[in-house]
C-alpha atoms as a PDB file:
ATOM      1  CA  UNK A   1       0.000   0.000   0.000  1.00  0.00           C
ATOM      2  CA  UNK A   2       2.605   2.456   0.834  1.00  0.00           C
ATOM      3  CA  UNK A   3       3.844   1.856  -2.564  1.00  0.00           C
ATOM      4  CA  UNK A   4       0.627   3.269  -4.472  1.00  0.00           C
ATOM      5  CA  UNK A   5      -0.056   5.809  -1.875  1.00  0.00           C
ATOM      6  CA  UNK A   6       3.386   7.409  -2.106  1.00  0.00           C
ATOM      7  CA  UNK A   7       2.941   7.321  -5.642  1.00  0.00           C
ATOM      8  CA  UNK A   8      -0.399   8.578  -6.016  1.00  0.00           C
ATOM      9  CA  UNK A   9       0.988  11.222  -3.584  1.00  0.00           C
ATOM     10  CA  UNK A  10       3.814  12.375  -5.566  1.00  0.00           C
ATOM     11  CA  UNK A  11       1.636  12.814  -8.837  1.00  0.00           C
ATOM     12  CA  UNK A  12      -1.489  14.626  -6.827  1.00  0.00           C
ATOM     13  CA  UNK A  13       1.245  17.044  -5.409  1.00  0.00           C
ATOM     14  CA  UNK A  14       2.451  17.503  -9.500  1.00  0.00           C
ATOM     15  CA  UNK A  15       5.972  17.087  -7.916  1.00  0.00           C
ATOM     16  CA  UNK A  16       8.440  14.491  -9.716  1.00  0.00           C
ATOM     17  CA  UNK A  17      10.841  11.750  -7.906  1.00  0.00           C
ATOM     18  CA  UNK A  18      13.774  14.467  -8.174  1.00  0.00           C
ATOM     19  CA  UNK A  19      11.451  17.216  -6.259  1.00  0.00           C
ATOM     20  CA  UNK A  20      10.351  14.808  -4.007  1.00  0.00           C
ATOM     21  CA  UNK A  21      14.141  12.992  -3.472  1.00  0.00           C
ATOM     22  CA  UNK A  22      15.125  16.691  -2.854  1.00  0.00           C
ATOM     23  CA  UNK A  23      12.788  17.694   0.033  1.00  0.00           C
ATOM     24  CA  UNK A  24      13.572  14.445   1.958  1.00  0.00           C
ATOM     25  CA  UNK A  25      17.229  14.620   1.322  1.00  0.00           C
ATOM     26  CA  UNK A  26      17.389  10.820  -0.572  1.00  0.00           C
ATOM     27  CA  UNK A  27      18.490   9.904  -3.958  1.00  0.00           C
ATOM     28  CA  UNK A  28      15.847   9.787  -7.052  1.00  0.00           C
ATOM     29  CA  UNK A  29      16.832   5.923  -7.361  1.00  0.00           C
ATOM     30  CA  UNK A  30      15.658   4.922  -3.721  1.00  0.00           C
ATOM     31  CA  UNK A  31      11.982   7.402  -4.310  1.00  0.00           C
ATOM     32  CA  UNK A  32      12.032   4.993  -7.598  1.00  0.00           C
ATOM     33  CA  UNK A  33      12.424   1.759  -5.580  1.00  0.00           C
ATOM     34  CA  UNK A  34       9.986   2.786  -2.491  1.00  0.00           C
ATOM     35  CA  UNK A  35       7.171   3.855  -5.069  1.00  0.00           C
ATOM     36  CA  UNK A  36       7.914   0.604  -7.231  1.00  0.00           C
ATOM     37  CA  UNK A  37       7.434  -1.496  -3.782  1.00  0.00           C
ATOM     38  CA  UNK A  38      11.233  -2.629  -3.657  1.00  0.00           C
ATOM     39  CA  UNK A  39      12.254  -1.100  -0.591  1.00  0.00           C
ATOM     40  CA  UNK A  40      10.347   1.060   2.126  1.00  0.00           C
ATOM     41  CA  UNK A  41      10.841   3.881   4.028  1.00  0.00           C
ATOM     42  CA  UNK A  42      12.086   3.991   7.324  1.00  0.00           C
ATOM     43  CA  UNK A  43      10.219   5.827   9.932  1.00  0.00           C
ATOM     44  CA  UNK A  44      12.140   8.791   9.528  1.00  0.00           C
ATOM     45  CA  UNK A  45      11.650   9.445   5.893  1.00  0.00           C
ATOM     46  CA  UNK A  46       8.327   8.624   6.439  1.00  0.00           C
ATOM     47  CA  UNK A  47       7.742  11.281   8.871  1.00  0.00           C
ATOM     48  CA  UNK A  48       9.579  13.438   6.400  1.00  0.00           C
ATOM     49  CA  UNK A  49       7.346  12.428   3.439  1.00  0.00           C
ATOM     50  CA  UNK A  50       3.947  12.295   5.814  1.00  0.00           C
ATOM     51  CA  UNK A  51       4.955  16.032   6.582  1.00  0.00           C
ATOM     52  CA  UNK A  52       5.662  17.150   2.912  1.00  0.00           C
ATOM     53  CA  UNK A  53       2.564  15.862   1.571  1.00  0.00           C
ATOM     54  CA  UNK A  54       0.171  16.881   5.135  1.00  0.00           C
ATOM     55  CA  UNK A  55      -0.798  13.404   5.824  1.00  0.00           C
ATOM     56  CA  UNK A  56      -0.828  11.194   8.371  1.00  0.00           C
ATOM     57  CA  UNK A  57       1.488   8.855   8.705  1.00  0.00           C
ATOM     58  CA  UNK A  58      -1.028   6.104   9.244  1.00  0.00           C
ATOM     59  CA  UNK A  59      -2.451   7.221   6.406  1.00  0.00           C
ATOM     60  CA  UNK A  60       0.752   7.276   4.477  1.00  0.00           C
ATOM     61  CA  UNK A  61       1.066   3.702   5.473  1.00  0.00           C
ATOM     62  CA  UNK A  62      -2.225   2.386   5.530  1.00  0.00           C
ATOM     63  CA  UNK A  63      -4.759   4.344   3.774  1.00  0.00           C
ATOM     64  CA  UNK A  64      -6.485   1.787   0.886  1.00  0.00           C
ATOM     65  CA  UNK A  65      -9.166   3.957  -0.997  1.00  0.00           C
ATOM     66  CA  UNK A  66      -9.645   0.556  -3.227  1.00  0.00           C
ATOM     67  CA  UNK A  67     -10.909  -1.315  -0.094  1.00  0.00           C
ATOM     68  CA  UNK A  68     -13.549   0.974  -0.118  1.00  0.00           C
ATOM     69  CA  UNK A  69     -14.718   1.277  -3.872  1.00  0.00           C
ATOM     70  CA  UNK A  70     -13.949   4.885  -4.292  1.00  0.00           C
ATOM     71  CA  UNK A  71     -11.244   6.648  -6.138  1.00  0.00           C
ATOM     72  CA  UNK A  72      -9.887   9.034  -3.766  1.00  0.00           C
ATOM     73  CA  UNK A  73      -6.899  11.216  -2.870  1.00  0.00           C
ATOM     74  CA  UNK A  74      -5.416  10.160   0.437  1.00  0.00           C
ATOM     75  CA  UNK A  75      -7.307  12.581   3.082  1.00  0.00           C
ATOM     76  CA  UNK A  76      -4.853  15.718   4.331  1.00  0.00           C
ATOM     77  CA  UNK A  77      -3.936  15.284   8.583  1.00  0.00           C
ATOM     78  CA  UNK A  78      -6.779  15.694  10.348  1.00  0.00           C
ATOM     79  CA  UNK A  79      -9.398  15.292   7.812  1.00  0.00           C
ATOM     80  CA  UNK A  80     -11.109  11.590   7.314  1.00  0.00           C
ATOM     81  CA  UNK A  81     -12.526  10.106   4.978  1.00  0.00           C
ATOM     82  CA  UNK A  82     -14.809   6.965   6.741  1.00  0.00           C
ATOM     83  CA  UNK A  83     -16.075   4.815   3.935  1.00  0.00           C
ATOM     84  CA  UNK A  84     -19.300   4.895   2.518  1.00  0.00           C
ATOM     85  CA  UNK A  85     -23.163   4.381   3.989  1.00  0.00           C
ATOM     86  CA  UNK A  86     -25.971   3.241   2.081  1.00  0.00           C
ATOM     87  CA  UNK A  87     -29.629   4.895   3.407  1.00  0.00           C
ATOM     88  CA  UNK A  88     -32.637   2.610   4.783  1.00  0.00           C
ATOM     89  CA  UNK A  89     -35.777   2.511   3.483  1.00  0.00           C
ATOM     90  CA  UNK A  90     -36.792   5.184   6.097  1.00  0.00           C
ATOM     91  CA  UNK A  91     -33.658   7.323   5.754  1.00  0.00           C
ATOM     92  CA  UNK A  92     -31.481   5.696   8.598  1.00  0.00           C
ATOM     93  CA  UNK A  93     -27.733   5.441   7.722  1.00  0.00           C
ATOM     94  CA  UNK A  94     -25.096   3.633   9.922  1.00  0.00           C
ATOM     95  CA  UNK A  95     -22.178   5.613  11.051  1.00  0.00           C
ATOM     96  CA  UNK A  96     -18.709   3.911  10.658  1.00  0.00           C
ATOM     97  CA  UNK A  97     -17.487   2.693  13.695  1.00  0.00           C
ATOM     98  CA  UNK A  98     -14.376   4.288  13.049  1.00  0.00           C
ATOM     99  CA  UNK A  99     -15.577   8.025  12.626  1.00  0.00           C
ATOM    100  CA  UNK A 100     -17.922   6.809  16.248  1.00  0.00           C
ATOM    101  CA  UNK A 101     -14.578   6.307  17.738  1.00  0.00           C
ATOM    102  CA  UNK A 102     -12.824   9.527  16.650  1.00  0.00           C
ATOM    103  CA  UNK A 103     -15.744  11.799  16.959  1.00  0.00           C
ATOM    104  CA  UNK A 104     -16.216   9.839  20.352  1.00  0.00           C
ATOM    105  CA  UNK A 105     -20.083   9.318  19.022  1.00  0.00           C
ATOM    106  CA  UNK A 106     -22.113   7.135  21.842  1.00  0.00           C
ATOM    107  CA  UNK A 107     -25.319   5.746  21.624  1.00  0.00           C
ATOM    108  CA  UNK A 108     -28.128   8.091  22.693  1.00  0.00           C
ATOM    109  CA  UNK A 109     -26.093  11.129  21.343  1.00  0.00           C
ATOM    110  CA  UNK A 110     -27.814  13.550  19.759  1.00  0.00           C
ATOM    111  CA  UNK A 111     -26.881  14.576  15.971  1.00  0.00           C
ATOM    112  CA  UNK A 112     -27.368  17.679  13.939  1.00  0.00           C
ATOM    113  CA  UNK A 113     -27.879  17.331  10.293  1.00  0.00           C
ATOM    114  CA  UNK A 114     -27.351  20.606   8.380  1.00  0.00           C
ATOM    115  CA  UNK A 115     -27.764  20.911   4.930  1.00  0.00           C
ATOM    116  CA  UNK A 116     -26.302  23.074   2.219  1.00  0.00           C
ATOM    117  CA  UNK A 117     -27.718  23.155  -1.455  1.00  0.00           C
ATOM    118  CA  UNK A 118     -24.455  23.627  -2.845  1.00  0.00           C
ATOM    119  CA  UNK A 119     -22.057  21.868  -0.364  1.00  0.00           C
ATOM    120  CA  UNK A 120     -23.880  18.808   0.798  1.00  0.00           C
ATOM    121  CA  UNK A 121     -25.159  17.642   4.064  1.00  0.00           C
ATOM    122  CA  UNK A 122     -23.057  18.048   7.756  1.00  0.00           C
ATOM    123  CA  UNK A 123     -23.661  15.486  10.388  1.00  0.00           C
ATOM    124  CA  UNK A 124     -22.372  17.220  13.971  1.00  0.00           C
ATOM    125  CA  UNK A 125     -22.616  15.829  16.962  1.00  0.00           C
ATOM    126  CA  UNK A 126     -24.637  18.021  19.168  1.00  0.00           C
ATOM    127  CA  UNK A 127     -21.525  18.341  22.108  1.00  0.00           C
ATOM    128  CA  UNK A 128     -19.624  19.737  19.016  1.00  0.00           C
ATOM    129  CA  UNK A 129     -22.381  22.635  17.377  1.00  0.00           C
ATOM    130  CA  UNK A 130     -20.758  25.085  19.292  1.00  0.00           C
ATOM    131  CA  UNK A 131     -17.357  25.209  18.016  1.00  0.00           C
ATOM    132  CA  UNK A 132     -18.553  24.109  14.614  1.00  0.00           C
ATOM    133  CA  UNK A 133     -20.427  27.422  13.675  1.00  0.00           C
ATOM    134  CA  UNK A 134     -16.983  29.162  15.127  1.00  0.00           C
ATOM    135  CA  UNK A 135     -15.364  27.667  12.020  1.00  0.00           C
ATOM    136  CA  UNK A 136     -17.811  28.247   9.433  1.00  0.00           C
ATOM    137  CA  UNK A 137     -19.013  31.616   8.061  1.00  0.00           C
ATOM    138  CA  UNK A 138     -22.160  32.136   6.865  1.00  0.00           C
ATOM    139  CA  UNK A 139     -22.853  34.069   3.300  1.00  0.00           C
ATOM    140  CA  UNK A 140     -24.920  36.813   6.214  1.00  0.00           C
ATOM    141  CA  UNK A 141     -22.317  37.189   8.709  1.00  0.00           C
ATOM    142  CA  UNK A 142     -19.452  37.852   5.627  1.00  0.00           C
ATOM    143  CA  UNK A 143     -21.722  40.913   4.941  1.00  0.00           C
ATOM    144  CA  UNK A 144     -22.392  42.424   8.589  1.00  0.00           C
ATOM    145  CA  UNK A 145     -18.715  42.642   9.335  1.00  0.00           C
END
């Protein structure tokens, strides 16, 4: 995986192996072999490479968009992308246990679905509303300031 994703990574960032060898202070050769899957990185360069690209390094390591049937760029440090949910006849949805853990989502939480025409749908958890409208602007506060 680390292969791919280092790959992928190079190409989304437009940067070639020389750019990339550069930054991290390796060889063109040895950003060849790690991205053809003959060697791997060693924790430091991948700290380096996790930092040049704003991933984690999980992520650098781990992240499989093909296990989940989407075509996707790996997601930037602190941003996650959870897999997929198919909707129930009456419009329930199941949320990944993994964005339960991170979001620290328990059962009997309350959940706020906002909706944007343009943007999509926002599921917050109710604990988090607060600091959520801190970080987003709306169209009518951009004009009273």
């Amino acid at each position: 995986m680390i292969s791919t994703n280092l790959k992928k990574l190079r190409l989304h960032h437009k940067l070639t192996q020389e750019e990339v060898a550069f930054r991290i202070n390796v060889s063109r050769q040895v950003i060849a072999k790690w991205e053809k899957g003959e060697s791997t990185p060693d924790l430091g360069h991948c700290q380096a490479l996790a930092k040049l690209y704003n991933v984690s390094i999980d992520n650098l390591v781990n992240f499989n968009g093909e296990d989940m049937n989407v075509i996707i760029p790996i997601p930037p440090k602190g941003k996650h992308f959870f897999g997929v949910a198919k909707m129930g006849e009456r419009g329930q949805i199941v949320i990944p246990k993994k964005a339960r853990d991170v979001f620290q989502i328990e059962p009997g939480d309350t959940l706020v679905i906002l909706g944007d025409e343009d943007r999509g749908l926002a599921i917050v958890p109710e604990k988090m509303m607060h600091a959520f409208f801190n970080l987003v602007q709306t169209p009518f506060q951009k004009e009273d300031e």
